[in-house]
Protein backbone atom coordinates (compact mmCIF):
# COMPACT_ATOMS: atom_id res chain seq x y z
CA UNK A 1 119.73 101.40 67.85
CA UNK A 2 122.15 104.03 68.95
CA UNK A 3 122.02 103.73 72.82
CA UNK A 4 124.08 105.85 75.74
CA UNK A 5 123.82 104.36 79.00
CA UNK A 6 125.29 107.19 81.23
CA UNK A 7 126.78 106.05 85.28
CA UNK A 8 128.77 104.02 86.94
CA UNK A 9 126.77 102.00 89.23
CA UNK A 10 125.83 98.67 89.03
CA UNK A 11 122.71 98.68 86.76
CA UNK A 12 124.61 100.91 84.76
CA UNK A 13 127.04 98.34 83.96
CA UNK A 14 123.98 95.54 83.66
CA UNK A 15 122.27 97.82 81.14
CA UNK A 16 125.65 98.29 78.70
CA UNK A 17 126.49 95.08 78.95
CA UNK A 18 122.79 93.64 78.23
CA UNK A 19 121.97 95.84 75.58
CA UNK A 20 125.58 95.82 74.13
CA UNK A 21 124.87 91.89 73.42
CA UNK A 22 121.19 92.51 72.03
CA UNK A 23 122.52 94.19 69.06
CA UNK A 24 122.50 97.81 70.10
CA UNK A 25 125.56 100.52 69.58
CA UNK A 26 126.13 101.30 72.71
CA UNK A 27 128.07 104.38 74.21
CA UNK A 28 128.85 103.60 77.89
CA UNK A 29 129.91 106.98 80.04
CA UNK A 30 131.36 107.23 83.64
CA UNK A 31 132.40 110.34 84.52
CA UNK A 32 135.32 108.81 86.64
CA UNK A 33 137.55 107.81 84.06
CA UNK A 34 139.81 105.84 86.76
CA UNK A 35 137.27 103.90 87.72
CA UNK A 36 136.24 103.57 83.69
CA UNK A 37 139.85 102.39 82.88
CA UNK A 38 139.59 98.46 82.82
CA UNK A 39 136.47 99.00 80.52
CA UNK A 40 138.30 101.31 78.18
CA UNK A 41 141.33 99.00 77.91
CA UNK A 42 139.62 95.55 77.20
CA UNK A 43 136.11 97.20 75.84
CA UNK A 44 134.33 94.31 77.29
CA UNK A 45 132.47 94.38 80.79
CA UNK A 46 132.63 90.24 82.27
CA UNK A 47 128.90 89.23 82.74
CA UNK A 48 127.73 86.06 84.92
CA UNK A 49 124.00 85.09 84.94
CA UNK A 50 121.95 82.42 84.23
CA UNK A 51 123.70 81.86 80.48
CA UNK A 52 126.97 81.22 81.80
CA UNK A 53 129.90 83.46 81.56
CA UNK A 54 130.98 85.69 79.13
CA UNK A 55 132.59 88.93 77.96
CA UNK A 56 130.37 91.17 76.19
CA UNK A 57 131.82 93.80 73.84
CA UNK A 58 131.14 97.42 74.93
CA UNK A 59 132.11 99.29 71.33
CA UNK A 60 132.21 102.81 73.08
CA UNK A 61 133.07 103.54 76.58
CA UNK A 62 133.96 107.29 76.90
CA UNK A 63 134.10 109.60 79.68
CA UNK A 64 132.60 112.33 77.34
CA UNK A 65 129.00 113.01 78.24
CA UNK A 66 128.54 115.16 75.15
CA UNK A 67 129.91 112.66 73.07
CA UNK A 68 127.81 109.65 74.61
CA UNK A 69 124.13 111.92 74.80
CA UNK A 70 125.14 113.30 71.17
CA UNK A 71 125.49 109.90 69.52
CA UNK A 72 122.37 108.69 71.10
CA UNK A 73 119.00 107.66 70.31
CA UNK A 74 118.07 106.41 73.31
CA UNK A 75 119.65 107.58 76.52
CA UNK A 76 119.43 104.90 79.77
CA UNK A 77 119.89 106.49 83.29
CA UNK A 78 120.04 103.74 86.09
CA UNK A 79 121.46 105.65 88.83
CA UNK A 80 120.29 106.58 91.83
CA UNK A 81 118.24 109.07 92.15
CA UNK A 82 120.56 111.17 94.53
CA UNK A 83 122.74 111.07 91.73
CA UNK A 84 119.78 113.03 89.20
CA UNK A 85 120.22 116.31 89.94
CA UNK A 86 124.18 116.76 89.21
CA UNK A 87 123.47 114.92 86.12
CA UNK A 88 120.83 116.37 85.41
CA UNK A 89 122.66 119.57 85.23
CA UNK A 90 125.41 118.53 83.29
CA UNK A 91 123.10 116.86 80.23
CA UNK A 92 121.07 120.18 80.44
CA UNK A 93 122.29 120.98 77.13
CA UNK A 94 123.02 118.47 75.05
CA UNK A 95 119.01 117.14 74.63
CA UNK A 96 117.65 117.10 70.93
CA UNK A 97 114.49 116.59 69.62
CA UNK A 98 112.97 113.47 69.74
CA UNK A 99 115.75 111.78 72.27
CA UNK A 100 114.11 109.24 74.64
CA UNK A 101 115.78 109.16 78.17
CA UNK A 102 114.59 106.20 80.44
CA UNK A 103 114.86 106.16 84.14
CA UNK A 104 114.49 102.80 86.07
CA UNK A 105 113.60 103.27 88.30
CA UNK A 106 112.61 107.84 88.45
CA UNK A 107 111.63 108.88 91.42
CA UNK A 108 110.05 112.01 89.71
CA UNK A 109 113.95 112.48 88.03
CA UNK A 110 111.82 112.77 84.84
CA UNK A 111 110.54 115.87 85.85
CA UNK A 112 113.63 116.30 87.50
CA UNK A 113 115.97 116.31 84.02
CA UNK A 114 113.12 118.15 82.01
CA UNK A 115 113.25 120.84 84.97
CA UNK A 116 116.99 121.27 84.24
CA UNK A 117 117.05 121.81 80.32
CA UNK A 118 114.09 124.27 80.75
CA UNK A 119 116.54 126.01 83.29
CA UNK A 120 119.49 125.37 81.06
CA UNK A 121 117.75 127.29 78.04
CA UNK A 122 117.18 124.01 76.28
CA UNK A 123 113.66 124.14 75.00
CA UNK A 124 114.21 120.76 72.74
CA UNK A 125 111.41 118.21 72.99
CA UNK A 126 113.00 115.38 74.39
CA UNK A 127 110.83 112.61 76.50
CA UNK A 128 111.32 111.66 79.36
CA UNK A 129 110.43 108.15 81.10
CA UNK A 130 110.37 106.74 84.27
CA UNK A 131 109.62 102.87 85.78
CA UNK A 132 109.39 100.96 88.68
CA UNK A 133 112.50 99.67 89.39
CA UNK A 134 115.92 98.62 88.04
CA UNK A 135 115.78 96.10 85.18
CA UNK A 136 117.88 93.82 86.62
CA UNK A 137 118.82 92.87 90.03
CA UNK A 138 122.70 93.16 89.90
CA UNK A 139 126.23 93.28 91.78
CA UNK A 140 129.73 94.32 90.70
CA UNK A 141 131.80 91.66 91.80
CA UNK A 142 135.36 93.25 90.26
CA UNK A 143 136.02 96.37 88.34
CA UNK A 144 134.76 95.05 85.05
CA UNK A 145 132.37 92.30 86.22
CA UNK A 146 128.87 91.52 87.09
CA UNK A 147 126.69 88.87 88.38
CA UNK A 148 123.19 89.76 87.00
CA UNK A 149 120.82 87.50 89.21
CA UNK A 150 117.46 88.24 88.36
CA UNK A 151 116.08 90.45 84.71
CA UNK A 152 112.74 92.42 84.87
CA UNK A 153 109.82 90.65 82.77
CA UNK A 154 107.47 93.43 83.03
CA UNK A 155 108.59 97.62 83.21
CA UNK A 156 105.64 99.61 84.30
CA UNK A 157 106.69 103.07 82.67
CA UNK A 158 105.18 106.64 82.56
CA UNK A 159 106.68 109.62 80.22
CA UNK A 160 107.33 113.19 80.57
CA UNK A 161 105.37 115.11 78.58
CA UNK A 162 102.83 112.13 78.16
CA UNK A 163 101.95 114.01 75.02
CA UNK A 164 105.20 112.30 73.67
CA UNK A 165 104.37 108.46 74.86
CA UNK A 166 103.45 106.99 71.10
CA UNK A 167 107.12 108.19 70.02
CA UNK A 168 108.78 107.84 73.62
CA UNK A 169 107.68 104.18 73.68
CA UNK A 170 108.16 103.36 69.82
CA UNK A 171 111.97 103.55 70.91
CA UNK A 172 111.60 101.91 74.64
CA UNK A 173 110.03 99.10 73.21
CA UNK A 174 113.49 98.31 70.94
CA UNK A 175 115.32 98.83 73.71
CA UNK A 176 113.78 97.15 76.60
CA UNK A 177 110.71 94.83 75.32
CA UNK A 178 109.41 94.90 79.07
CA UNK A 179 108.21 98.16 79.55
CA UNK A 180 104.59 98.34 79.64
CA UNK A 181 102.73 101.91 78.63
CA UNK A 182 100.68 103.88 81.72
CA UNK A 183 99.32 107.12 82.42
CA UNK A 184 102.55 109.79 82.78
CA UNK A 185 105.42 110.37 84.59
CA UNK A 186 103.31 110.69 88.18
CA UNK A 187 102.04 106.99 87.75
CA UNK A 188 105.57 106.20 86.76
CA UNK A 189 107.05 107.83 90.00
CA UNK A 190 104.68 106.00 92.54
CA UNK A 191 105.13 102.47 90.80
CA UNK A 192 109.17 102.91 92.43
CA UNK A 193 109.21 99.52 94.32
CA UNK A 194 112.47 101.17 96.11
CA UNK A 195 110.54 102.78 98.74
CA UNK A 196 108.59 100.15 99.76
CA UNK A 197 110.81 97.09 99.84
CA UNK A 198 114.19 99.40 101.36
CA UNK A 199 112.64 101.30 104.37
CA UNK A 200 110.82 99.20 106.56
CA UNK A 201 113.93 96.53 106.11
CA UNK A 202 116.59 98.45 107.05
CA UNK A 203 114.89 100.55 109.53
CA UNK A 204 113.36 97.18 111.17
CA UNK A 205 116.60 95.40 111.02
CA UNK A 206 118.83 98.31 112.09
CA UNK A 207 120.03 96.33 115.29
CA UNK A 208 121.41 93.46 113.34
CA UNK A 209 122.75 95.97 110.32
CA UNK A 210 124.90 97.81 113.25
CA UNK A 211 125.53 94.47 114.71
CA UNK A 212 126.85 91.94 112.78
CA UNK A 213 129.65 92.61 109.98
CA UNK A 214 126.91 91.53 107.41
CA UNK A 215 123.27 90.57 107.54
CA UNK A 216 121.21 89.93 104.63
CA UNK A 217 117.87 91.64 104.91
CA UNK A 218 116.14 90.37 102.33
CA UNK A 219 117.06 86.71 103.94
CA UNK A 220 116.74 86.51 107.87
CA UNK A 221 115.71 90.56 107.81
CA UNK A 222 112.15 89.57 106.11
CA UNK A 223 110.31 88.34 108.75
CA UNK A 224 106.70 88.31 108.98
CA UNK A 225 106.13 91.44 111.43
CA UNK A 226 108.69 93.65 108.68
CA UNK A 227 106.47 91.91 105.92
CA UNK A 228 103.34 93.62 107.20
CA UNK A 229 104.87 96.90 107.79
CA UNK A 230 105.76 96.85 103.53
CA UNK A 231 102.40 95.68 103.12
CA UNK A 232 100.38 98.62 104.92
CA UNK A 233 103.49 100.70 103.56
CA UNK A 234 102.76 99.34 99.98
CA UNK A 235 98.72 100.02 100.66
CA UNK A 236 99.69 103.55 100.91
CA UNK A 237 101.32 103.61 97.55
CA UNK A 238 97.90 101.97 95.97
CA UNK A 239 95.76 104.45 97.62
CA UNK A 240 97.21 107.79 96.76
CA UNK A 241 97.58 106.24 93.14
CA UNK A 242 94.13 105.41 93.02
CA UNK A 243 93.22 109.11 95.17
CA UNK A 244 94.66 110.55 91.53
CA UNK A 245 92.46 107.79 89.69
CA UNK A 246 95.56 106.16 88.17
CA UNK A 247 94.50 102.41 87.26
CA UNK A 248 95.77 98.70 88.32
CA UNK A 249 97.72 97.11 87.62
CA UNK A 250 99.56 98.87 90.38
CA UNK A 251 101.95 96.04 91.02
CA UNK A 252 101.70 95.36 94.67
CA UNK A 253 104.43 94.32 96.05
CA UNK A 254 103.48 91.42 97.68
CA UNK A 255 103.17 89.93 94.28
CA UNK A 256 107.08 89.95 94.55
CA UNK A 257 107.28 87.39 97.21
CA UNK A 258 104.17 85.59 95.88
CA UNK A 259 105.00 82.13 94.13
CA UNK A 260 101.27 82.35 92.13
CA UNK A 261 99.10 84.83 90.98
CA UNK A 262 99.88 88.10 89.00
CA UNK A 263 103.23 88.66 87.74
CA UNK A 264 105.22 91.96 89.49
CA UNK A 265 108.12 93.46 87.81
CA UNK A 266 110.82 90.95 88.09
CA UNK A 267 108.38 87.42 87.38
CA UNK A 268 108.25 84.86 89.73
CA UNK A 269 110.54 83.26 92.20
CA UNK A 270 112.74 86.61 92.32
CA UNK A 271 112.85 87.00 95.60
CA UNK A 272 114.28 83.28 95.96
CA UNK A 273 116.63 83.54 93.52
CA UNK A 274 117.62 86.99 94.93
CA UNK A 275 118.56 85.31 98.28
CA UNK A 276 120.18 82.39 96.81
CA UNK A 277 122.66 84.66 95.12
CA UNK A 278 124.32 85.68 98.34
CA UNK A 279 124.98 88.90 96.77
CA UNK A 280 122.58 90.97 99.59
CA UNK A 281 124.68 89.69 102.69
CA UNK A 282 126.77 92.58 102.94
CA UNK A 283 126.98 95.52 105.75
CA UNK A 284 124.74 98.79 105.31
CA UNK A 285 125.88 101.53 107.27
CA UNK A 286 122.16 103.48 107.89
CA UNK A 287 123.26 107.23 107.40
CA UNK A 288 124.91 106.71 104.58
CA UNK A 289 123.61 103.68 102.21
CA UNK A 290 121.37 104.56 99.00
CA UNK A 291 118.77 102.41 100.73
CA UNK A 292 118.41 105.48 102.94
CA UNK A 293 119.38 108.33 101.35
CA UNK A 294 117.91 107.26 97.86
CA UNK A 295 114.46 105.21 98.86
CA UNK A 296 114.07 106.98 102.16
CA UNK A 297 115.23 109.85 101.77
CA UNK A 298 113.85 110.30 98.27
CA UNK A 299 111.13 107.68 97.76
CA UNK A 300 109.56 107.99 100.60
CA UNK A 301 109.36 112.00 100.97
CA UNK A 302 107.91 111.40 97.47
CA UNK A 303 105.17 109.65 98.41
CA UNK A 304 104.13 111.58 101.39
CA UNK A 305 104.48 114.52 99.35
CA UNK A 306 101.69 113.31 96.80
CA UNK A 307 99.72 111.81 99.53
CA UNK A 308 99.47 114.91 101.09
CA UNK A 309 98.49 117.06 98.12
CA UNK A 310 96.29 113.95 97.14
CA UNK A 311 94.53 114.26 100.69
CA UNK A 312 95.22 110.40 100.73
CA UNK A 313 96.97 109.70 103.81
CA UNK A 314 100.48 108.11 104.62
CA UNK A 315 100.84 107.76 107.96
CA UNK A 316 103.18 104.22 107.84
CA UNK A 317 105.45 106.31 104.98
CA UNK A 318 105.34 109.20 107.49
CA UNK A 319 106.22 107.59 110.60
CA UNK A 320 109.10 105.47 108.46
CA UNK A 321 110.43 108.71 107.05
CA UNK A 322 110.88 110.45 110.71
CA UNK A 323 112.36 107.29 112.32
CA UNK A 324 115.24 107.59 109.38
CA UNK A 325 115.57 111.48 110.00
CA UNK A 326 116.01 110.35 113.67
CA UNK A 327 118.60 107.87 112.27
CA UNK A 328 120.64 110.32 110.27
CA UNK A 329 119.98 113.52 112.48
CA UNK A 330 118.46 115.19 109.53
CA UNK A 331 114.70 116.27 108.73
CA UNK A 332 114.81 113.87 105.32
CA UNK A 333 111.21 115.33 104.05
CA UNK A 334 112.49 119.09 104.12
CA UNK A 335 115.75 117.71 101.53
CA UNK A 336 113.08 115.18 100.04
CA UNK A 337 112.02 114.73 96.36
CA UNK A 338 108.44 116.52 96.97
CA UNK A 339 106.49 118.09 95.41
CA UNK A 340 107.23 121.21 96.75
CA UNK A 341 110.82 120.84 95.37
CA UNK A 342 109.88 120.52 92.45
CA UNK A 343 107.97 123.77 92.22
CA UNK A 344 104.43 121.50 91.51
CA UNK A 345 102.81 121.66 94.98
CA UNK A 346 100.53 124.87 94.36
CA UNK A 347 99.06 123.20 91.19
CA UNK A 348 95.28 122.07 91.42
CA UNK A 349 94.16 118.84 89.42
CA UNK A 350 93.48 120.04 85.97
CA UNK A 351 96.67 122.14 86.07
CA UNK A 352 99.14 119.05 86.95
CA UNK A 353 97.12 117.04 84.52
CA UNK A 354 97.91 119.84 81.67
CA UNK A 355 101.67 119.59 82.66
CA UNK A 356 101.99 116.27 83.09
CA UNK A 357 100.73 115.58 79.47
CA UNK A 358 102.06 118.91 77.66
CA UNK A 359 105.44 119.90 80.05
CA UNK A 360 107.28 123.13 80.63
């Protein structure tokens, strides 16, 4: 299949890379073409995992968007979510019918992107999918390399318009085999694991982060008191899903660090092999890492934001959410991915239902 992955990041270069060796045609953009060079020159991005070493062939990295969105079938997005809305923007217009754009993990940024082609003047009927998380748990360890720790088993994914989800997930299904079909692009937003796992660590462990020159908080920064703060957190989550009668699974995250029972998103023993890797022992600085200005920020103004309009309450999200505004100096909820920024908050039940299955 004819895939773009678009961004720089580090699942970005996971998700050429991975698909680029399961047969696809992959167009890889970055819009920083300095950055893109060692890429362009060799066409291969160096990938370590638990294969061995290798180079993988990337047959088009380009710093065209047009050219990488035009070629495309499929279009993979696995940035950040604070980086959605420029993007966003800038892909307005090149959409066609029946393109399928993934987002693992969303944060809403399906709504997000379909916002910004309605905006743009692009009325084509493109899908748009979200998931839980990133489908691989990755570093960069050199311009051109990756160490690719842990892949996702299971992809709990929701599309906008859900009208679309028999051909949306026709084509997800080629490219990642993992994703699993649920309700729409709401469901998809609240199964984002980022908010839960991100907040309570590096908000609990914010001594040590400004401390010591690294500190692994997934290692010594899980601890049992921070481990019942992501469970209540992660209770939350489960209630205002099922407050909008969305169904299990709902992939608790406890799961995650569970070595029996149900399966979460990245099979067992990820959190182990996670740690072992070494690759989370690194310094955070608070104000300005992704883990608070993407999960915080973002994630968790997402989920208060539904709560709220839910009536299911978040008071653990809440209370997370103005400790990090504290952090930063900023009121994170007011600049948050809600509800209300997305111009959905005065909608009753029936009438998000409606748009979340037929769209703009």
């Amino acid at each position: 299949m004819r895939v773009a992955v678009l961004g720089g990041g580090n699942g970005c270069y996971a998700a050429a890379a991975e698909l680029s060796e399961n047969g696809h045609e992959v167009w890889f953009w970055r819009r920083d073409a300095e950055a893109l060079a060692p890429v362009l020159a060799s066409g291969t991005i160096r990938v370590r995992d638990f294969k061995g070493e290798r180079d993988v062939a990337i047959v088009h990295p380009t710093t065209s968007l047009e050219e990488a969105i035009g070629a495309a079938e499929a279009v993979v997005i696995p940035l950040p979510a604070v980086a959605q809305p420029g993007l966003a923007a800038a892909a307005a217009p090149y959409w066609r019918d029946g393109q399928v754009v993934f987002l693992p993990p969303g944060t809403l940024g399906s709504i997000l992107f379909a916002k910004a082609a309605r905006d743009a003047g692009n009325d084509a009927d493109a899908s748009f999918a979200e998931t839980g998380t990133l489908p691989y748990l990755v570093r960069k360890h050199g311009p051109a390399e990756i160490v690719i720790s842990v892949y996702a088993t299971r992809l709990p994914t929701g599309v906008f318009p859900a009208r679309n989800a028999d051909h949306a997930f026709a084509v997800l299904e080629q490219v990642y085999p993992a994703v699993e079909r649920i309700e729409d692009a709401l469901s998809g937003g609240l199964m984002n694991a980022g908010p839960i796992i991100h907040p309570p660590l590096i908000i609990m462990n914010a001594g040590p982060l400004e401390h010591f020159p690294a500190w692994d908080i997934h290692n010594e920064g899980t601890q049992p008191s921070i481990r019942a703060v992501t469970t209540a957190l992660d209770n939350e989550r489960i209630a205002v899903r099922e407050a909008l009668s969305y169904g299990a699974p709902h992939f608790p995250l406890a799961d995650h660090y569970a070595t029996d029972g149900d399966e979460w998103m990245y099979g067992k023993a990820a959190h182990e092999k996670l740690t072992d890797s070494g690759d989370w022992r690194e310094k955070i600085e608070l104000k300005s890492h992704r883990y608070m200005r993407e999960d915080t920020a973002l994630g968790l103004s997402m989920i208060v934001s539904i709560g709220r309009w839910a009536g299911a309450p978040t008071p653990i999200a809440a209370g997370l959410l103005a400790i990090g505004s504290a952090i930063v100096g900023e009121d994170l909820y007011a600049k948050g991915r809600t509800l209300e920024a997305l111009g959905l908050a005065g909608m009753d039940r029936a009438a998000m239902k409606e748009f979340l299955h037929d769209g703009y």
